[in-house]
Protein backbone atom coordinates (compact mmCIF):
# COMPACT_ATOMS: atom_id res chain seq x y z
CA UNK A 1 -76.07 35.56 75.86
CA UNK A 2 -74.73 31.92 75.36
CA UNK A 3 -74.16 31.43 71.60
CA UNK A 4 -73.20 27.96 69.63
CA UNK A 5 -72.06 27.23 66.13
CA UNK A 6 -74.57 25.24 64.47
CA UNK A 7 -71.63 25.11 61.24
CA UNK A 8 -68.38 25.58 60.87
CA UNK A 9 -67.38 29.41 60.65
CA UNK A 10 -64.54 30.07 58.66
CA UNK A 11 -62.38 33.09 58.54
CA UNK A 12 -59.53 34.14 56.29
CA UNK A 13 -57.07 36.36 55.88
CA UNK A 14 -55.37 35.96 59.29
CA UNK A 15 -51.85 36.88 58.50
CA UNK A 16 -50.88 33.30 59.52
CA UNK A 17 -49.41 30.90 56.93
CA UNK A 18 -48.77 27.66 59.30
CA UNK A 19 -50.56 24.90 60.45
CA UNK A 20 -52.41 24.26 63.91
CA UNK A 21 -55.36 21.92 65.25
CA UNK A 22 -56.91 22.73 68.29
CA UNK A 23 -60.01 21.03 70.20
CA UNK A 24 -62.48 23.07 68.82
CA UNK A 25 -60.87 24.79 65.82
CA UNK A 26 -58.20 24.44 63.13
CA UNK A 27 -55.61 27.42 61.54
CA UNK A 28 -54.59 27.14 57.93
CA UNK A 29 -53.33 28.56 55.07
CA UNK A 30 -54.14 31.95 56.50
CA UNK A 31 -57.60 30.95 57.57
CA UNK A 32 -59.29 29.97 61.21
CA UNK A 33 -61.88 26.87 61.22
CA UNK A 34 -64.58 27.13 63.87
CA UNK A 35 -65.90 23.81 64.61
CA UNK A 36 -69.67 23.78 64.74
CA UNK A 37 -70.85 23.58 68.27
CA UNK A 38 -68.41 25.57 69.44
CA UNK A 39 -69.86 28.02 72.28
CA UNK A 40 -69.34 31.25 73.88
CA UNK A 41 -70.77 33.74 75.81
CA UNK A 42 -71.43 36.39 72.96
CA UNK A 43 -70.23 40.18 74.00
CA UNK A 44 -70.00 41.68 77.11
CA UNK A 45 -69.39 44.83 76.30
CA UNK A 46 -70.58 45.88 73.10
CA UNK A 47 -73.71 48.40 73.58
CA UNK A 48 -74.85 48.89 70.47
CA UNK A 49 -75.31 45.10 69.74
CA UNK A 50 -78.21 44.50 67.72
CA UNK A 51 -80.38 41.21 67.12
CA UNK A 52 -80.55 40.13 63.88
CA UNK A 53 -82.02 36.92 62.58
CA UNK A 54 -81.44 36.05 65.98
CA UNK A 55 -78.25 36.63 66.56
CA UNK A 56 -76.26 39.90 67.94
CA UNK A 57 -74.63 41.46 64.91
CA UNK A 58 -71.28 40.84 66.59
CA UNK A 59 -71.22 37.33 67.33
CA UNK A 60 -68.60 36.40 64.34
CA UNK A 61 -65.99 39.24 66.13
CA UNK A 62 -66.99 37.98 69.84
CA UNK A 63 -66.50 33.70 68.19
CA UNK A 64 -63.16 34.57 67.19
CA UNK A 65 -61.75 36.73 70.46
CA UNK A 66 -63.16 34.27 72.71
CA UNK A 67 -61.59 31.46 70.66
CA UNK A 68 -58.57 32.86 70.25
CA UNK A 69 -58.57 34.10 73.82
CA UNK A 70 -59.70 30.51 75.59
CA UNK A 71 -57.75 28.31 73.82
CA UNK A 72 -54.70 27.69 73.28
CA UNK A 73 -52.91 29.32 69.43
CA UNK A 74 -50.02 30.10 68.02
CA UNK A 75 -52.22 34.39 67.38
CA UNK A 76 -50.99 36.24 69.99
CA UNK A 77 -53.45 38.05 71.96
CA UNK A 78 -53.10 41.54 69.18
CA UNK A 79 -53.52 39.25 66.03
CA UNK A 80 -57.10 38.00 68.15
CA UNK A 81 -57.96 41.74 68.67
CA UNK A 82 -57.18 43.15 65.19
CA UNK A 83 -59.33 40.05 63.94
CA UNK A 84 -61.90 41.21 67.14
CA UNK A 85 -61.79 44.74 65.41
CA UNK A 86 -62.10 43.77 61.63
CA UNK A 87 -65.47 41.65 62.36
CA UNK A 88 -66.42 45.02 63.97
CA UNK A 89 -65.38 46.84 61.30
CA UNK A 90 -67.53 44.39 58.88
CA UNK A 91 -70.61 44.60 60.94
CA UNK A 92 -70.85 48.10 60.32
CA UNK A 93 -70.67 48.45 64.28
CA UNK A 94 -69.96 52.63 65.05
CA UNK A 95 -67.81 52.21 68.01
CA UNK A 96 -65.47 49.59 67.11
CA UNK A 97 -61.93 51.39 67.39
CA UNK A 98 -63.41 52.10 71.07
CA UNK A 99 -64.19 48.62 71.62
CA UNK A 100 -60.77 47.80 70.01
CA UNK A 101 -59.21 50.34 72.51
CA UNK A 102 -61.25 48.46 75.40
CA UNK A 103 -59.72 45.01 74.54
CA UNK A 104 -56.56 46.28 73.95
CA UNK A 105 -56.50 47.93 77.34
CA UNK A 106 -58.58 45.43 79.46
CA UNK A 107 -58.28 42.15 77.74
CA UNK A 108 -55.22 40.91 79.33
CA UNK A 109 -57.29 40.01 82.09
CA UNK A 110 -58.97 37.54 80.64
CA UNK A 111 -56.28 36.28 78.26
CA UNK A 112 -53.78 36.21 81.02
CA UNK A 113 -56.63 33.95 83.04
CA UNK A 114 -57.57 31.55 80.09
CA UNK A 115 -53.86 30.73 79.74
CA UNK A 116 -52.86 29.26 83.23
C-alpha cells in the first residue's frame, strides 16, 4: 500500500541531540521532521495491520523505518528499529517485539541496499 504525508509528522524523543537536514526530513533537538509528501510503501510484513480512518494502524512506525532506512542519517540502522518498535508499541500492535525481532534479523537487507 503506497502511503504519502499530507503534513509534516513529527516525532520526538529520538535519543539524538544534533542537527541534520535531509531531502525529505529534518533531525533536531531530539526530534525527526517528516516533510509532508513524503511517501512509502506502508508495511510489508505486519499481519495484523488494521485500517483505520484509512490508514493501516502502523503507518507512523513503517514512515519512520523506511525513512530512516532510505535515506541517508546520522540513526544507525538499531536507533530506526527501536523507533520502528516504539510506534508498534504505541499502536497497541500484539506482535511487535516479533516484528522488532524480524527487522532486527532481516532488515539489513534492505538497509545495506538503500545505502549504496
Amino acid at each position: 500500500m503506497e502511503l504519502t504525508l499530507s503534513q509534516d509528522l513529527i516525532i520526538q524523543g529520538i535519543g539524538y541531540k544534533h542537527t541534520f537536514t535531509g531531502n525529505c526530513f529534518m533531525i533536531e533537538l531530539n526530534t525527526i521532521r517528516i516533510k509532508d509528501g513524503f511517501s512509502w510503501n506502508g508495511s510489508s510484513f505486519v499481519l495484523d495491520d488494521k485500517i483505520v480512518l484509512g490508514r493501516p494502524i502502523t503507518w507512523i512506525a513503517t514512515c519512520v523505518r523506511n525513512l530512516l532506512y532510505k535515506n541517508r542519517n546520522p540513526l544507525t540502522r538499531v536507533t530506526a528499529d527501536i523507533l520502528f518498535y516504539r510506534e508498534l508499541v504505541k499502536a497497541e500492535i500484539k506482535l511487535a517485539f516479533l516484528y522488532f525481532i524480524g527487522m532486527r534479523v532481516f532488515g539489513w537487507m534492505v538497509y545495506k541496499g538503500s545505502m549504496k
